[in-house]
PDB file of N, CA and C in Angstrom:
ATOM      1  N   UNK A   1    -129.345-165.412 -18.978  1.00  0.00           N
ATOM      2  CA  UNK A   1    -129.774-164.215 -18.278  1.00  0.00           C
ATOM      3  C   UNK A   1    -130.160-164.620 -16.854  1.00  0.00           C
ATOM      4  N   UNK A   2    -129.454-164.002 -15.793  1.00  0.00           N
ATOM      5  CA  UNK A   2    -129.735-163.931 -14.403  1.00  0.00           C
ATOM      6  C   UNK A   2    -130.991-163.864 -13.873  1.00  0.00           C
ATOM      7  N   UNK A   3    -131.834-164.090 -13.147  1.00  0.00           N
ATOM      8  CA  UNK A   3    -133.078-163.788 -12.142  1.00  0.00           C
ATOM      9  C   UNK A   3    -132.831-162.394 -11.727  1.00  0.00           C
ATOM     10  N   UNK A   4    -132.167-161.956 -11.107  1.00  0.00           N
ATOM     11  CA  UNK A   4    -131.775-160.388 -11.212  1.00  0.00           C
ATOM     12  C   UNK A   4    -132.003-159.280 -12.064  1.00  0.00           C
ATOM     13  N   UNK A   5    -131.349-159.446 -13.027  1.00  0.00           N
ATOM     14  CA  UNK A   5    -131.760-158.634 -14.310  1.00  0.00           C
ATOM     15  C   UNK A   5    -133.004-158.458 -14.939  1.00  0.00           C
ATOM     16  N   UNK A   6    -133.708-159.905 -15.292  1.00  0.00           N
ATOM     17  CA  UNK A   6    -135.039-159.898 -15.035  1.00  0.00           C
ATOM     18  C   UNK A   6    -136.056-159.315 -14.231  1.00  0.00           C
ATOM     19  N   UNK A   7    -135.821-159.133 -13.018  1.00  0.00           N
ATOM     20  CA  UNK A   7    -136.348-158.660 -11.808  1.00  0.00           C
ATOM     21  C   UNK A   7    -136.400-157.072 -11.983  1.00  0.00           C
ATOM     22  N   UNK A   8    -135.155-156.523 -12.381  1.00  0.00           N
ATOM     23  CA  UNK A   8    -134.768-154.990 -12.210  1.00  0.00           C
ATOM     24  C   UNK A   8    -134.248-154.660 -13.101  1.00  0.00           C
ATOM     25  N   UNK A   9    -134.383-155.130 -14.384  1.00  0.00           N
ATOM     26  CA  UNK A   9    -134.055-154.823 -15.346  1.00  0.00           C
ATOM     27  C   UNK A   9    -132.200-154.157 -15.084  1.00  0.00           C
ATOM     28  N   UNK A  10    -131.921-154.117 -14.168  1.00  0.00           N
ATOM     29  CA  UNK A  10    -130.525-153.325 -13.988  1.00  0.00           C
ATOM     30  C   UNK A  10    -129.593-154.668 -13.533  1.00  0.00           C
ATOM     31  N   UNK A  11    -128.212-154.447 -14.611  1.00  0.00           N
ATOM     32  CA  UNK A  11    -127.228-155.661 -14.363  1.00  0.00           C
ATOM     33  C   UNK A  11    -126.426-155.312 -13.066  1.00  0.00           C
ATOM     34  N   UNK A  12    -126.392-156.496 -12.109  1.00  0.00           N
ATOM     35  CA  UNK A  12    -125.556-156.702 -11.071  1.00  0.00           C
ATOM     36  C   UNK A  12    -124.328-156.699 -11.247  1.00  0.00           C
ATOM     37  N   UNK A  13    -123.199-156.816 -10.708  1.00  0.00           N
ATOM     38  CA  UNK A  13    -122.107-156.830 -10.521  1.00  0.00           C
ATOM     39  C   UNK A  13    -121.569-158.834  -9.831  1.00  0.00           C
ATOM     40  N   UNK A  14    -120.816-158.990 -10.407  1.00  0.00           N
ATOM     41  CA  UNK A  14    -120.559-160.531 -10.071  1.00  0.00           C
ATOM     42  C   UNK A  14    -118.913-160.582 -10.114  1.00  0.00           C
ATOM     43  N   UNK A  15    -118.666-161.667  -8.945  1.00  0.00           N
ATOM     44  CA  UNK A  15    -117.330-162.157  -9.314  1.00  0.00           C
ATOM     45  C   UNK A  15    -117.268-163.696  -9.748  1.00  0.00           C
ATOM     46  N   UNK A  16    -115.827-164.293  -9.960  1.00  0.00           N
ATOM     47  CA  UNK A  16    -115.824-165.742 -10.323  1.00  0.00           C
ATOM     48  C   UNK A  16    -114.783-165.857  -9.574  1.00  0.00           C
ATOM     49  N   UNK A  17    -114.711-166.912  -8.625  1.00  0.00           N
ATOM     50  CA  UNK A  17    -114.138-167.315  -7.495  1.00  0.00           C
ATOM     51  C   UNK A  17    -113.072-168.467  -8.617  1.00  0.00           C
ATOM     52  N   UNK A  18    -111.588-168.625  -8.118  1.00  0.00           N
ATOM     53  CA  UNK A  18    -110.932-169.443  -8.834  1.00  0.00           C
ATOM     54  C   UNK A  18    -111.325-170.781  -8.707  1.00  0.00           C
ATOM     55  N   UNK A  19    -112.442-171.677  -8.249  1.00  0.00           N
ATOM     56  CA  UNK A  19    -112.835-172.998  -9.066  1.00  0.00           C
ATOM     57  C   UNK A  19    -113.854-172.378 -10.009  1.00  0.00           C
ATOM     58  N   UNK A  20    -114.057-171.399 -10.570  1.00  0.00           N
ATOM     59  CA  UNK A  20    -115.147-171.050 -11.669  1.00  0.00           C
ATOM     60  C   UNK A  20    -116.452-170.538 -11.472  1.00  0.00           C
ATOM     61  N   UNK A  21    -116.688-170.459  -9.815  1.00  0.00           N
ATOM     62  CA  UNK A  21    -118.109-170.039  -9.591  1.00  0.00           C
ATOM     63  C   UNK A  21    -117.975-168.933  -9.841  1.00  0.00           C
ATOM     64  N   UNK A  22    -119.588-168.130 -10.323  1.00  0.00           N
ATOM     65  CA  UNK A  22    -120.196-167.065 -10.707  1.00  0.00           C
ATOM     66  C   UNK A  22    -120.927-166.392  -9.355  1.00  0.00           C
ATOM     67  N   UNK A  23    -120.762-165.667  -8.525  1.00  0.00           N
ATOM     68  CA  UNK A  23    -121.227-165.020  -7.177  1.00  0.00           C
ATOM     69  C   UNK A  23    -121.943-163.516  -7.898  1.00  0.00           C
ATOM     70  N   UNK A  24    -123.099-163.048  -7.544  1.00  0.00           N
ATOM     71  CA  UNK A  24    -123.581-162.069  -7.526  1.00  0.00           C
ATOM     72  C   UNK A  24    -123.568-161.227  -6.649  1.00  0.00           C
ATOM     73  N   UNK A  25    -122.879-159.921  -6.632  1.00  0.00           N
ATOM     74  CA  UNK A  25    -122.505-158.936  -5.756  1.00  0.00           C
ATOM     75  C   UNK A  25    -123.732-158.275  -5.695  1.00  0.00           C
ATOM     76  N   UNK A  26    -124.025-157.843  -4.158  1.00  0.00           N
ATOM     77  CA  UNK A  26    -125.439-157.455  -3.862  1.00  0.00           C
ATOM     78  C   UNK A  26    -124.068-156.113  -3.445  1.00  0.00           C
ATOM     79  N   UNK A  27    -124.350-154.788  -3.942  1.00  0.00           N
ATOM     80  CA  UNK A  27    -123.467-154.025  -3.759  1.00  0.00           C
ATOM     81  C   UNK A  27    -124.037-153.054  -2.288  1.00  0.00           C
ATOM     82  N   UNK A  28    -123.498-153.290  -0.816  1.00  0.00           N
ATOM     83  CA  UNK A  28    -124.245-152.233   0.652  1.00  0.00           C
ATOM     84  C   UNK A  28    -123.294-150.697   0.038  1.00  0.00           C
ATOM     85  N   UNK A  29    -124.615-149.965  -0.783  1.00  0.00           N
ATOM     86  CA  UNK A  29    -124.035-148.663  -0.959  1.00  0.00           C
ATOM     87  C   UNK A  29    -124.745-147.672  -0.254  1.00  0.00           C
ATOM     88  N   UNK A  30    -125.376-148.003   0.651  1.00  0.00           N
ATOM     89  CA  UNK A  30    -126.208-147.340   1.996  1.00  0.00           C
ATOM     90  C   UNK A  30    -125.413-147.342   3.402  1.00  0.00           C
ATOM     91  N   UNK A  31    -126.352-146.183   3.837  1.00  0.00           N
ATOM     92  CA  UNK A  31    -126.210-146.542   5.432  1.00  0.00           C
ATOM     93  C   UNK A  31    -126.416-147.470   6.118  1.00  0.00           C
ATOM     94  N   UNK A  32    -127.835-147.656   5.628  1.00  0.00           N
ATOM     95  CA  UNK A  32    -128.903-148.749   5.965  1.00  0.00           C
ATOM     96  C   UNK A  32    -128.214-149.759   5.937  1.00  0.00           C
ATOM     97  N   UNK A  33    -127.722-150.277   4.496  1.00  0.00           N
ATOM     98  CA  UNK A  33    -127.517-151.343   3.595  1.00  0.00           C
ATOM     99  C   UNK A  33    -126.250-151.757   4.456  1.00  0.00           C
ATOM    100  N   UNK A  34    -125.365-150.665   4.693  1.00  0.00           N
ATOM    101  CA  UNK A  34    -124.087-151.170   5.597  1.00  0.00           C
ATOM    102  C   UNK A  34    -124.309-151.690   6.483  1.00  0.00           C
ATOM    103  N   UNK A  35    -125.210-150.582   7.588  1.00  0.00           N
ATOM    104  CA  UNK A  35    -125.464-150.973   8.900  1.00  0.00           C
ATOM    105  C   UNK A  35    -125.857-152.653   9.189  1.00  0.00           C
ATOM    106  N   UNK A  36    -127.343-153.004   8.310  1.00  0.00           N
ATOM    107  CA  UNK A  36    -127.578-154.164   8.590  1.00  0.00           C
ATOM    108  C   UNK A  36    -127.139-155.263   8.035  1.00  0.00           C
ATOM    109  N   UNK A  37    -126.012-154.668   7.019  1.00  0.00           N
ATOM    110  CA  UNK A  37    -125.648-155.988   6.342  1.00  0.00           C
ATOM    111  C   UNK A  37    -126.526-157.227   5.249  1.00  0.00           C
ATOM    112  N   UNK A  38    -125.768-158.362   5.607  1.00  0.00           N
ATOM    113  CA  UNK A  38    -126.935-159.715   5.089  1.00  0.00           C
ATOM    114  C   UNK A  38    -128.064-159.739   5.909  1.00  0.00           C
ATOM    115  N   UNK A  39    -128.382-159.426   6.794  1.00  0.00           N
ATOM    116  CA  UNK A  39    -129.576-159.459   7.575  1.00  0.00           C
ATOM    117  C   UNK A  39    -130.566-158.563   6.806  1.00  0.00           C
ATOM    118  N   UNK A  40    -129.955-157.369   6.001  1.00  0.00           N
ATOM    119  CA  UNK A  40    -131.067-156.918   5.349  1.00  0.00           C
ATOM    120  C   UNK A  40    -131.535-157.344   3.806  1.00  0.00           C
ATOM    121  N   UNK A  41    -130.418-158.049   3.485  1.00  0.00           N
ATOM    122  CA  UNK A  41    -130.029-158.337   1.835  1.00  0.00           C
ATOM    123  C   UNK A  41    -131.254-159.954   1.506  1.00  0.00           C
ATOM    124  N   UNK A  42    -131.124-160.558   2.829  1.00  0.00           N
ATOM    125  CA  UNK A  42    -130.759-161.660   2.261  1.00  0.00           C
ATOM    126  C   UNK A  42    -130.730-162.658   1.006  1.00  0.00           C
ATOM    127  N   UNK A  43    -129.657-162.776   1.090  1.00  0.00           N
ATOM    128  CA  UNK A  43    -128.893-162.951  -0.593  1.00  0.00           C
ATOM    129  C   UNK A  43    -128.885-164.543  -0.420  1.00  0.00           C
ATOM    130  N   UNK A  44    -129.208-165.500  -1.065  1.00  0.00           N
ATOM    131  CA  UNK A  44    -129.005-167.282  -1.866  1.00  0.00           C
ATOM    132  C   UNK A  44    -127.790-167.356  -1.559  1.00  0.00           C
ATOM    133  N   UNK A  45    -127.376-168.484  -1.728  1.00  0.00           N
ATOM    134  CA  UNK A  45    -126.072-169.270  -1.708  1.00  0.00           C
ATOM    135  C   UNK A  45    -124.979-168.833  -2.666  1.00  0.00           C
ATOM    136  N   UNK A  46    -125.812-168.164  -3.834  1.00  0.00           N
ATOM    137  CA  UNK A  46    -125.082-167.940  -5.047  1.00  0.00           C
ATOM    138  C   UNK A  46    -124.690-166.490  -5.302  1.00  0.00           C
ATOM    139  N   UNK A  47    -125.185-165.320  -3.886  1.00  0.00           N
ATOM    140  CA  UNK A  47    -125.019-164.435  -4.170  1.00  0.00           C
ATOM    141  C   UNK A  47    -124.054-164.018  -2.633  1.00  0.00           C
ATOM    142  N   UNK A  48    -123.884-162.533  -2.773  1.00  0.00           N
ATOM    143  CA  UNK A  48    -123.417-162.022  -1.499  1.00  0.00           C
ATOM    144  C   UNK A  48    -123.258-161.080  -1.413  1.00  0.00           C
ATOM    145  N   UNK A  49    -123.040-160.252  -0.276  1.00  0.00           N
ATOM    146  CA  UNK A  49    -122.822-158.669   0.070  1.00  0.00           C
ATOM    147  C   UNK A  49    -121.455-158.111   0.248  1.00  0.00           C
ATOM    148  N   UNK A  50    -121.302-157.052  -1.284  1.00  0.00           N
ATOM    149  CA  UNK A  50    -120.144-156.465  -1.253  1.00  0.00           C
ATOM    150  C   UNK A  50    -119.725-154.870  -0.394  1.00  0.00           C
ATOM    151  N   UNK A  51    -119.129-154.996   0.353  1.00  0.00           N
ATOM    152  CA  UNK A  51    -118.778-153.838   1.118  1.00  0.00           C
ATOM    153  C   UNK A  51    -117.851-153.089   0.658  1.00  0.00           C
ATOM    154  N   UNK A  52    -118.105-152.036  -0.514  1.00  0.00           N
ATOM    155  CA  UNK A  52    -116.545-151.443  -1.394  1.00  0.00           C
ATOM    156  C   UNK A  52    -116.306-150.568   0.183  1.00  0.00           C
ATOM    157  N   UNK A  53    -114.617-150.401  -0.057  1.00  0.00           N
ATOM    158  CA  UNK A  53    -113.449-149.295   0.601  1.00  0.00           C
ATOM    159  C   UNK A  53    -114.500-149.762   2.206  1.00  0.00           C
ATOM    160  N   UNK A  54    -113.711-151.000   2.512  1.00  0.00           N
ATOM    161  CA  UNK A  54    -114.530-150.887   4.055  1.00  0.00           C
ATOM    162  C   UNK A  54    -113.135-152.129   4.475  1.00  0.00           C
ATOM    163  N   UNK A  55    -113.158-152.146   5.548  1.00  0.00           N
ATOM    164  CA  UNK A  55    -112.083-152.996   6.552  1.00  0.00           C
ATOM    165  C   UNK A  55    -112.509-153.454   7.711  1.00  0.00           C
ATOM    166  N   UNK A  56    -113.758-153.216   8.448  1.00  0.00           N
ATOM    167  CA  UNK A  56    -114.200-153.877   9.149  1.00  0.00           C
ATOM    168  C   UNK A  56    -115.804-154.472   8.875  1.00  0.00           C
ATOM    169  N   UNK A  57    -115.820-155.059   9.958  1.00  0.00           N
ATOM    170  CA  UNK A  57    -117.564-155.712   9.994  1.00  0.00           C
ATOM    171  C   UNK A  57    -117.824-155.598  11.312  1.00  0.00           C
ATOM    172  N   UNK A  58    -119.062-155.651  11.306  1.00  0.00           N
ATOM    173  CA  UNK A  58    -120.368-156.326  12.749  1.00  0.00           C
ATOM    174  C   UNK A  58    -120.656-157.467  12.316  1.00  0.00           C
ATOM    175  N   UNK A  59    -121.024-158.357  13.248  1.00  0.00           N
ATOM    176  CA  UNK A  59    -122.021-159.259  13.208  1.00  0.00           C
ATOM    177  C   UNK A  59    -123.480-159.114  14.307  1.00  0.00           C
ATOM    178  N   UNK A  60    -123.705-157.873  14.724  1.00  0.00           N
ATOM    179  CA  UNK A  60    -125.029-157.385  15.656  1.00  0.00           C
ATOM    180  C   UNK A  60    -125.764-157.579  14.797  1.00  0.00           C
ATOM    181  N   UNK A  61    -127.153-158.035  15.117  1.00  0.00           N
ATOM    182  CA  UNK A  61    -128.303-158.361  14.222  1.00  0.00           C
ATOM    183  C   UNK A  61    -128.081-159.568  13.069  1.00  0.00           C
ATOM    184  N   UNK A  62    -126.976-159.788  13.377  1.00  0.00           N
ATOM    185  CA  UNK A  62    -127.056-161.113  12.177  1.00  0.00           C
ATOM    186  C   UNK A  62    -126.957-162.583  12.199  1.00  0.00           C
ATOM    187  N   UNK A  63    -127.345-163.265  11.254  1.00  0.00           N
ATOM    188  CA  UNK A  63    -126.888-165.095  11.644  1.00  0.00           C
ATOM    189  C   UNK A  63    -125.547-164.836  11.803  1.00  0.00           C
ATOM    190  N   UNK A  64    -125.262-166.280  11.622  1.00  0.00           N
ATOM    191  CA  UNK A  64    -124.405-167.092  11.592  1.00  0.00           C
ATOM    192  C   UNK A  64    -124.082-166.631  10.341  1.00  0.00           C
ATOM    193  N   UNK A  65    -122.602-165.360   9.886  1.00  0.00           N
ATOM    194  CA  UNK A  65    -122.198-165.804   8.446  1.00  0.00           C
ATOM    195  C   UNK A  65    -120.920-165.970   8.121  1.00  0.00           C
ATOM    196  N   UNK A  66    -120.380-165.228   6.444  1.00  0.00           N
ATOM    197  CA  UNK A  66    -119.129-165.807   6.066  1.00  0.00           C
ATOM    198  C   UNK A  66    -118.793-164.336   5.762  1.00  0.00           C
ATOM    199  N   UNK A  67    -117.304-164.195   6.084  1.00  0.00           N
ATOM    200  CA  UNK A  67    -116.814-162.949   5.678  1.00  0.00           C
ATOM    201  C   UNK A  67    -115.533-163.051   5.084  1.00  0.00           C
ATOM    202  N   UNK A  68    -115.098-162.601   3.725  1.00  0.00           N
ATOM    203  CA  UNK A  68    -113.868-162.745   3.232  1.00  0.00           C
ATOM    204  C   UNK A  68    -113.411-160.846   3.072  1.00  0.00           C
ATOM    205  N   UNK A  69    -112.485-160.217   3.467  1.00  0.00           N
ATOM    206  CA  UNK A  69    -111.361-159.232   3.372  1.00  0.00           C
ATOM    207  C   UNK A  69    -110.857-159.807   2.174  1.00  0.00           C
ATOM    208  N   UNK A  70    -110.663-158.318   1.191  1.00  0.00           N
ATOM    209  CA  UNK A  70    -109.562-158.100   0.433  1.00  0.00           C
ATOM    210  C   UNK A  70    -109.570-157.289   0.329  1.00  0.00           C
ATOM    211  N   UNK A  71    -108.047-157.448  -0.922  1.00  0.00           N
ATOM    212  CA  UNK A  71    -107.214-155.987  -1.287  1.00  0.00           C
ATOM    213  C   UNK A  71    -107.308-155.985  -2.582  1.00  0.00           C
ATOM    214  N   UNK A  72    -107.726-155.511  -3.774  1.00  0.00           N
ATOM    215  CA  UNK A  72    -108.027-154.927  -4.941  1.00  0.00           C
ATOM    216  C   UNK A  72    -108.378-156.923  -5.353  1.00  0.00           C
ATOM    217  N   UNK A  73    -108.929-157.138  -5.354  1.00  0.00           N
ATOM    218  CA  UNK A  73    -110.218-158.219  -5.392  1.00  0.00           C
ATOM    219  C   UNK A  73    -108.595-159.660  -5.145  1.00  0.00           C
ATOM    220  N   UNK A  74    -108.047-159.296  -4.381  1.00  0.00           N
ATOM    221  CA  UNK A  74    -107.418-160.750  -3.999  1.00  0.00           C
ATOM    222  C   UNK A  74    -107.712-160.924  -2.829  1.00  0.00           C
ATOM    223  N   UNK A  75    -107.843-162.111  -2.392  1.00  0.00           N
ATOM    224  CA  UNK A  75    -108.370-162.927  -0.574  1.00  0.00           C
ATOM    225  C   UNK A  75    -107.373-162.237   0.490  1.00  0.00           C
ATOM    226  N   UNK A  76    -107.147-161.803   1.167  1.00  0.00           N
ATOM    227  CA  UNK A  76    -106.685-161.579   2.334  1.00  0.00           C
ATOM    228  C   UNK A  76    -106.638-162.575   3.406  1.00  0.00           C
ATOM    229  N   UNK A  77    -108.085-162.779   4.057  1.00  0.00           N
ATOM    230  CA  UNK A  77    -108.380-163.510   4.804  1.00  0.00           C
ATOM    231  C   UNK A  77    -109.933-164.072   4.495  1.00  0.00           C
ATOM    232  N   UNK A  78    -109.657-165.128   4.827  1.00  0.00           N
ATOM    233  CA  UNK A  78    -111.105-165.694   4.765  1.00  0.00           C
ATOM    234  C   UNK A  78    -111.849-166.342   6.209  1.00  0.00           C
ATOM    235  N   UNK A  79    -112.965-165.528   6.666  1.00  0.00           N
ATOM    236  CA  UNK A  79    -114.042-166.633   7.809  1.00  0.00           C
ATOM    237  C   UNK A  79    -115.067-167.081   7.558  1.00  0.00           C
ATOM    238  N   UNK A  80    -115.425-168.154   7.326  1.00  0.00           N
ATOM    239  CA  UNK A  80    -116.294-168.981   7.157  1.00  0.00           C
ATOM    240  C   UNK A  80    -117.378-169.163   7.413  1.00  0.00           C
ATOM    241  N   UNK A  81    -117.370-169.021   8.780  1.00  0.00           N
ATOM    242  CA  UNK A  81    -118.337-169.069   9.640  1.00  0.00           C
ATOM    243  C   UNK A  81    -118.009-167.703  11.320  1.00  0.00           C
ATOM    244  N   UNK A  82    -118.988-166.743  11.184  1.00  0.00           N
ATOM    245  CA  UNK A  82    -118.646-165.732  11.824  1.00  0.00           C
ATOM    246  C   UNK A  82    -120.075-165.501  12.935  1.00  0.00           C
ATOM    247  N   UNK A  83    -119.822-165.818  14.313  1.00  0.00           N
ATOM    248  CA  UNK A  83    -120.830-165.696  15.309  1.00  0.00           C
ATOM    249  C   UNK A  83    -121.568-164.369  15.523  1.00  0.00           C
ATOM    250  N   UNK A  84    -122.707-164.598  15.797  1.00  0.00           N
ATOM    251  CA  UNK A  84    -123.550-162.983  15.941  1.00  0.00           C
ATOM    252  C   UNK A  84    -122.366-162.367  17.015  1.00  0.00           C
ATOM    253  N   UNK A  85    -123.023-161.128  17.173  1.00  0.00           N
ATOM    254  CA  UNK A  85    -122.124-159.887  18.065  1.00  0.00           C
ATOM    255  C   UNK A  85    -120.576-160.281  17.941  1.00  0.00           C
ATOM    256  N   UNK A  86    -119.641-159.956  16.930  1.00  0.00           N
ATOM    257  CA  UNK A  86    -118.739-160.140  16.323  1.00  0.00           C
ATOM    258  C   UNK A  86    -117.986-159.235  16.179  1.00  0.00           C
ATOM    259  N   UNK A  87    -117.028-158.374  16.123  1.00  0.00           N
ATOM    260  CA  UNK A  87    -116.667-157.576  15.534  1.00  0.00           C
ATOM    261  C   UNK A  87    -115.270-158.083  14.753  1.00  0.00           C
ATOM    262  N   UNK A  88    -115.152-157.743  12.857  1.00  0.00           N
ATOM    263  CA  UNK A  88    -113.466-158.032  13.001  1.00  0.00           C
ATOM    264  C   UNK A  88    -113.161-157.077  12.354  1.00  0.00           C
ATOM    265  N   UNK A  89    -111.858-156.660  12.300  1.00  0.00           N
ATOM    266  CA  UNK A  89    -110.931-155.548  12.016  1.00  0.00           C
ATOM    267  C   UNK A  89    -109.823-156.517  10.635  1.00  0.00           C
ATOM    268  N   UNK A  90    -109.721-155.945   9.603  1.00  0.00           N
ATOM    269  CA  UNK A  90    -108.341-156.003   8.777  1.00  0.00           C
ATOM    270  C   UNK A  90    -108.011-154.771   8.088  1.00  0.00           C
ATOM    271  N   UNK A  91    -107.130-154.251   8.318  1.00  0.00           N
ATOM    272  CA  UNK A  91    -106.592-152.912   7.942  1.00  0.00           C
ATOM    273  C   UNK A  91    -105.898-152.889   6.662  1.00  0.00           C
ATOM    274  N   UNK A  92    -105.652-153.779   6.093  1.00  0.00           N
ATOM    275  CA  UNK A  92    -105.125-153.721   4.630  1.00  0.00           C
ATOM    276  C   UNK A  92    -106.269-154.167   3.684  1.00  0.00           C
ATOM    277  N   UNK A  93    -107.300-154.087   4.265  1.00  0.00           N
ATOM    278  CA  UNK A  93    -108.537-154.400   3.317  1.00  0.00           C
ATOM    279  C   UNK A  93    -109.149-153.573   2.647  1.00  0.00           C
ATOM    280  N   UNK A  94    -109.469-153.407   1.245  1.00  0.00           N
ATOM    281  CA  UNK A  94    -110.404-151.734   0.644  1.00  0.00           C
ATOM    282  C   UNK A  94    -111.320-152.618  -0.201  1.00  0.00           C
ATOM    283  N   UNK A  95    -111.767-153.875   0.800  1.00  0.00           N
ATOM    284  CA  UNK A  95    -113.339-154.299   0.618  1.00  0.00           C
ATOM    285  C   UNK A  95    -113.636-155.648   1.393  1.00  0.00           C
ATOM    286  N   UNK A  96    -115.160-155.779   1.043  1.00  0.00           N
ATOM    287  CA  UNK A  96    -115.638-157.010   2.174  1.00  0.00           C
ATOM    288  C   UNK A  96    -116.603-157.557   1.734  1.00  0.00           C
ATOM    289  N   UNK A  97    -116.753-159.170   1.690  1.00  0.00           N
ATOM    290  CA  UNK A  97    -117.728-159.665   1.339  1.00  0.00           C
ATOM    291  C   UNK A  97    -118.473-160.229   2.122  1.00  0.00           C
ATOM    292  N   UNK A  98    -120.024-160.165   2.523  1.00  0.00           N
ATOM    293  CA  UNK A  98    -120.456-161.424   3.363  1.00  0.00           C
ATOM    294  C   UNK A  98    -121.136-162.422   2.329  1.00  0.00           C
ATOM    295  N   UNK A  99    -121.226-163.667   3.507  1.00  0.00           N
ATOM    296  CA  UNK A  99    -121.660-164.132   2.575  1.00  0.00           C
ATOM    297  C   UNK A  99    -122.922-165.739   3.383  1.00  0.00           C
ATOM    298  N   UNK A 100    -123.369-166.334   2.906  1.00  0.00           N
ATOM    299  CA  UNK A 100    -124.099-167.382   3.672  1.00  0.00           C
ATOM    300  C   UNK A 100    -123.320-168.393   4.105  1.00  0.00           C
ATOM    301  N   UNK A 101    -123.087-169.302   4.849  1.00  0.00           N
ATOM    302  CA  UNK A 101    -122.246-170.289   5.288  1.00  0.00           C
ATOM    303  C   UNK A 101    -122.413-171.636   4.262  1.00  0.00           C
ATOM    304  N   UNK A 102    -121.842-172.112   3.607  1.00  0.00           N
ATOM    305  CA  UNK A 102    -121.576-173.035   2.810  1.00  0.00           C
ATOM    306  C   UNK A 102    -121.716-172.487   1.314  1.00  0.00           C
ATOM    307  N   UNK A 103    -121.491-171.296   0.991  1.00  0.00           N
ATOM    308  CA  UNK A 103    -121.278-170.791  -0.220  1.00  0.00           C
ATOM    309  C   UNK A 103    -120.155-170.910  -0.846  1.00  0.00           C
ATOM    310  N   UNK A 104    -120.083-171.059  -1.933  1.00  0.00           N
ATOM    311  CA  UNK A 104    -118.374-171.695  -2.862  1.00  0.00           C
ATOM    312  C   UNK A 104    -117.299-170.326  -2.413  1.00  0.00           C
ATOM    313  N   UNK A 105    -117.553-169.258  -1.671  1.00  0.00           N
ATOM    314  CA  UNK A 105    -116.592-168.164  -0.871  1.00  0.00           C
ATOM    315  C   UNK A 105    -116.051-168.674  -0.005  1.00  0.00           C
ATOM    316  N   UNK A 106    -116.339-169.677   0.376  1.00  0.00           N
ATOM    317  CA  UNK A 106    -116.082-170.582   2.176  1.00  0.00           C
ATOM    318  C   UNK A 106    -114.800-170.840   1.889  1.00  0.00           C
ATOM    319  N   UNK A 107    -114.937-171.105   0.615  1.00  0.00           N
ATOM    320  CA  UNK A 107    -113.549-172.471  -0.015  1.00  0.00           C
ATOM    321  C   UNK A 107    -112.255-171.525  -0.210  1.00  0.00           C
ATOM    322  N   UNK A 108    -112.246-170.482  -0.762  1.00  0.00           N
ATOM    323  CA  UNK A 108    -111.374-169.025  -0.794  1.00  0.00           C
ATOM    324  C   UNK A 108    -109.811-169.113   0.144  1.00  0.00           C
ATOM    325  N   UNK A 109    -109.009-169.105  -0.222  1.00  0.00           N
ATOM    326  CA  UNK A 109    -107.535-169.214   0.270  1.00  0.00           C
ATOM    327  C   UNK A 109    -106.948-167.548   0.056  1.00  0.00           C
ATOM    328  N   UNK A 110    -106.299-167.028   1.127  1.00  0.00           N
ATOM    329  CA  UNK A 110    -105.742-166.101   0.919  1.00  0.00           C
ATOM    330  C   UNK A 110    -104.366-165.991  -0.243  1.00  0.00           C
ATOM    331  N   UNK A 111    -104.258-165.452  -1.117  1.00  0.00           N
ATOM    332  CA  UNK A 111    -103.666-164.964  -1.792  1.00  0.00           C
ATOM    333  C   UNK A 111    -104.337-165.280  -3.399  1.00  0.00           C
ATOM    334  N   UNK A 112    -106.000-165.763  -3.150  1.00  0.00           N
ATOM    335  CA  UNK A 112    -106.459-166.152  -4.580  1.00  0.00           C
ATOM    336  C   UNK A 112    -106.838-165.202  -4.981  1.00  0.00           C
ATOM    337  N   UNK A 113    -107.652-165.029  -6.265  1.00  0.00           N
ATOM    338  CA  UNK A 113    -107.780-163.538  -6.745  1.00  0.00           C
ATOM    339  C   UNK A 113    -109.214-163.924  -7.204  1.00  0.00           C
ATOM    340  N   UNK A 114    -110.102-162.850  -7.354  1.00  0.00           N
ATOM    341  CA  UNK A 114    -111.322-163.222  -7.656  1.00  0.00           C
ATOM    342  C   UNK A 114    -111.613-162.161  -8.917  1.00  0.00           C
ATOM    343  N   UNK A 115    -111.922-162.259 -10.048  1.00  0.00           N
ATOM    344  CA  UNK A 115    -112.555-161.733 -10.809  1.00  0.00           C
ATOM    345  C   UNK A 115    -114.184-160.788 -10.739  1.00  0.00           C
ATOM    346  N   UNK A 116    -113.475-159.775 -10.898  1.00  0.00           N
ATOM    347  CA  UNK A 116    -114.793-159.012 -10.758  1.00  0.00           C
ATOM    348  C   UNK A 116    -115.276-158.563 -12.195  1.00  0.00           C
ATOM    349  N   UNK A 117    -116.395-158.504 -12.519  1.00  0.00           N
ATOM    350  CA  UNK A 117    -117.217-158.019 -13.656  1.00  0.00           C
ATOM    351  C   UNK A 117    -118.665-157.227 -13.536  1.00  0.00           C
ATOM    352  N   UNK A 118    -118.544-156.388 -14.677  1.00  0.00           N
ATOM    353  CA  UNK A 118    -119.815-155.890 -14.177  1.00  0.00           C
ATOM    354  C   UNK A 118    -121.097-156.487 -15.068  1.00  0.00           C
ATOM    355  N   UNK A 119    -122.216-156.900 -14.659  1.00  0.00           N
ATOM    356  CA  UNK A 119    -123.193-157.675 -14.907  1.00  0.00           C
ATOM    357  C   UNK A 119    -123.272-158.318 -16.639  1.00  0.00           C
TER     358      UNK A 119
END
């Protein structure tokens, strides 16, 4: 049982990245939650911020992070490391993850597929 669930009694949403890691989807289903991103989440190494039906990002107000694009949970593109005041655009994307810089997402190759589950 997760630290999460414990916490809020309500199950998260997680994917498993193809070497086997377990990532906890912090789901931005706000304005708020969009607007500020990981800057408002901040989510562990082991977790990250899922952006459903979205194709772009900011990086205003935020560190240094990691952003992977996809298309029905396969990699598109992966950045690693993404500088404050940022903006990126992918148009074949209908989602977005951020994520902390050296998280097992870093490692992510476009055309891998990630398993999504719900908690």
């Amino acid at each position: 049982m997760n630290i999460e669930k414990k916490k809020s009694g309500v199950r998260k949403p997680y994917v498993i990245t193809p070497g086997g890691q377990r990532i906890c989807l912090l789901k931005a289903d706000s304005f708020v939650k969009r607007l500020l991103g990981i800057h408002l989440q901040k989510p562990n190494y082991d977790q990250a911020l899922w952006f459903p039906d979205c194709r772009s990002i900011h990086t205003f107000l935020c560190p240094v992070i990691g952003v992977v694009f996809m298309r029905n949970w396969e990699v598109l593109v992966v950045y690693p490391q993404v500088l404050p005041n940022v903006v990126l655009i992918e148009r074949k994307a209908d989602g977005v993850i951020e994520f902390l810089p050296g998280s097992p997402l870093a490692l992510l190759n476009p055309g891998e597929k990630l398993v999504y589950k719900e908690g």
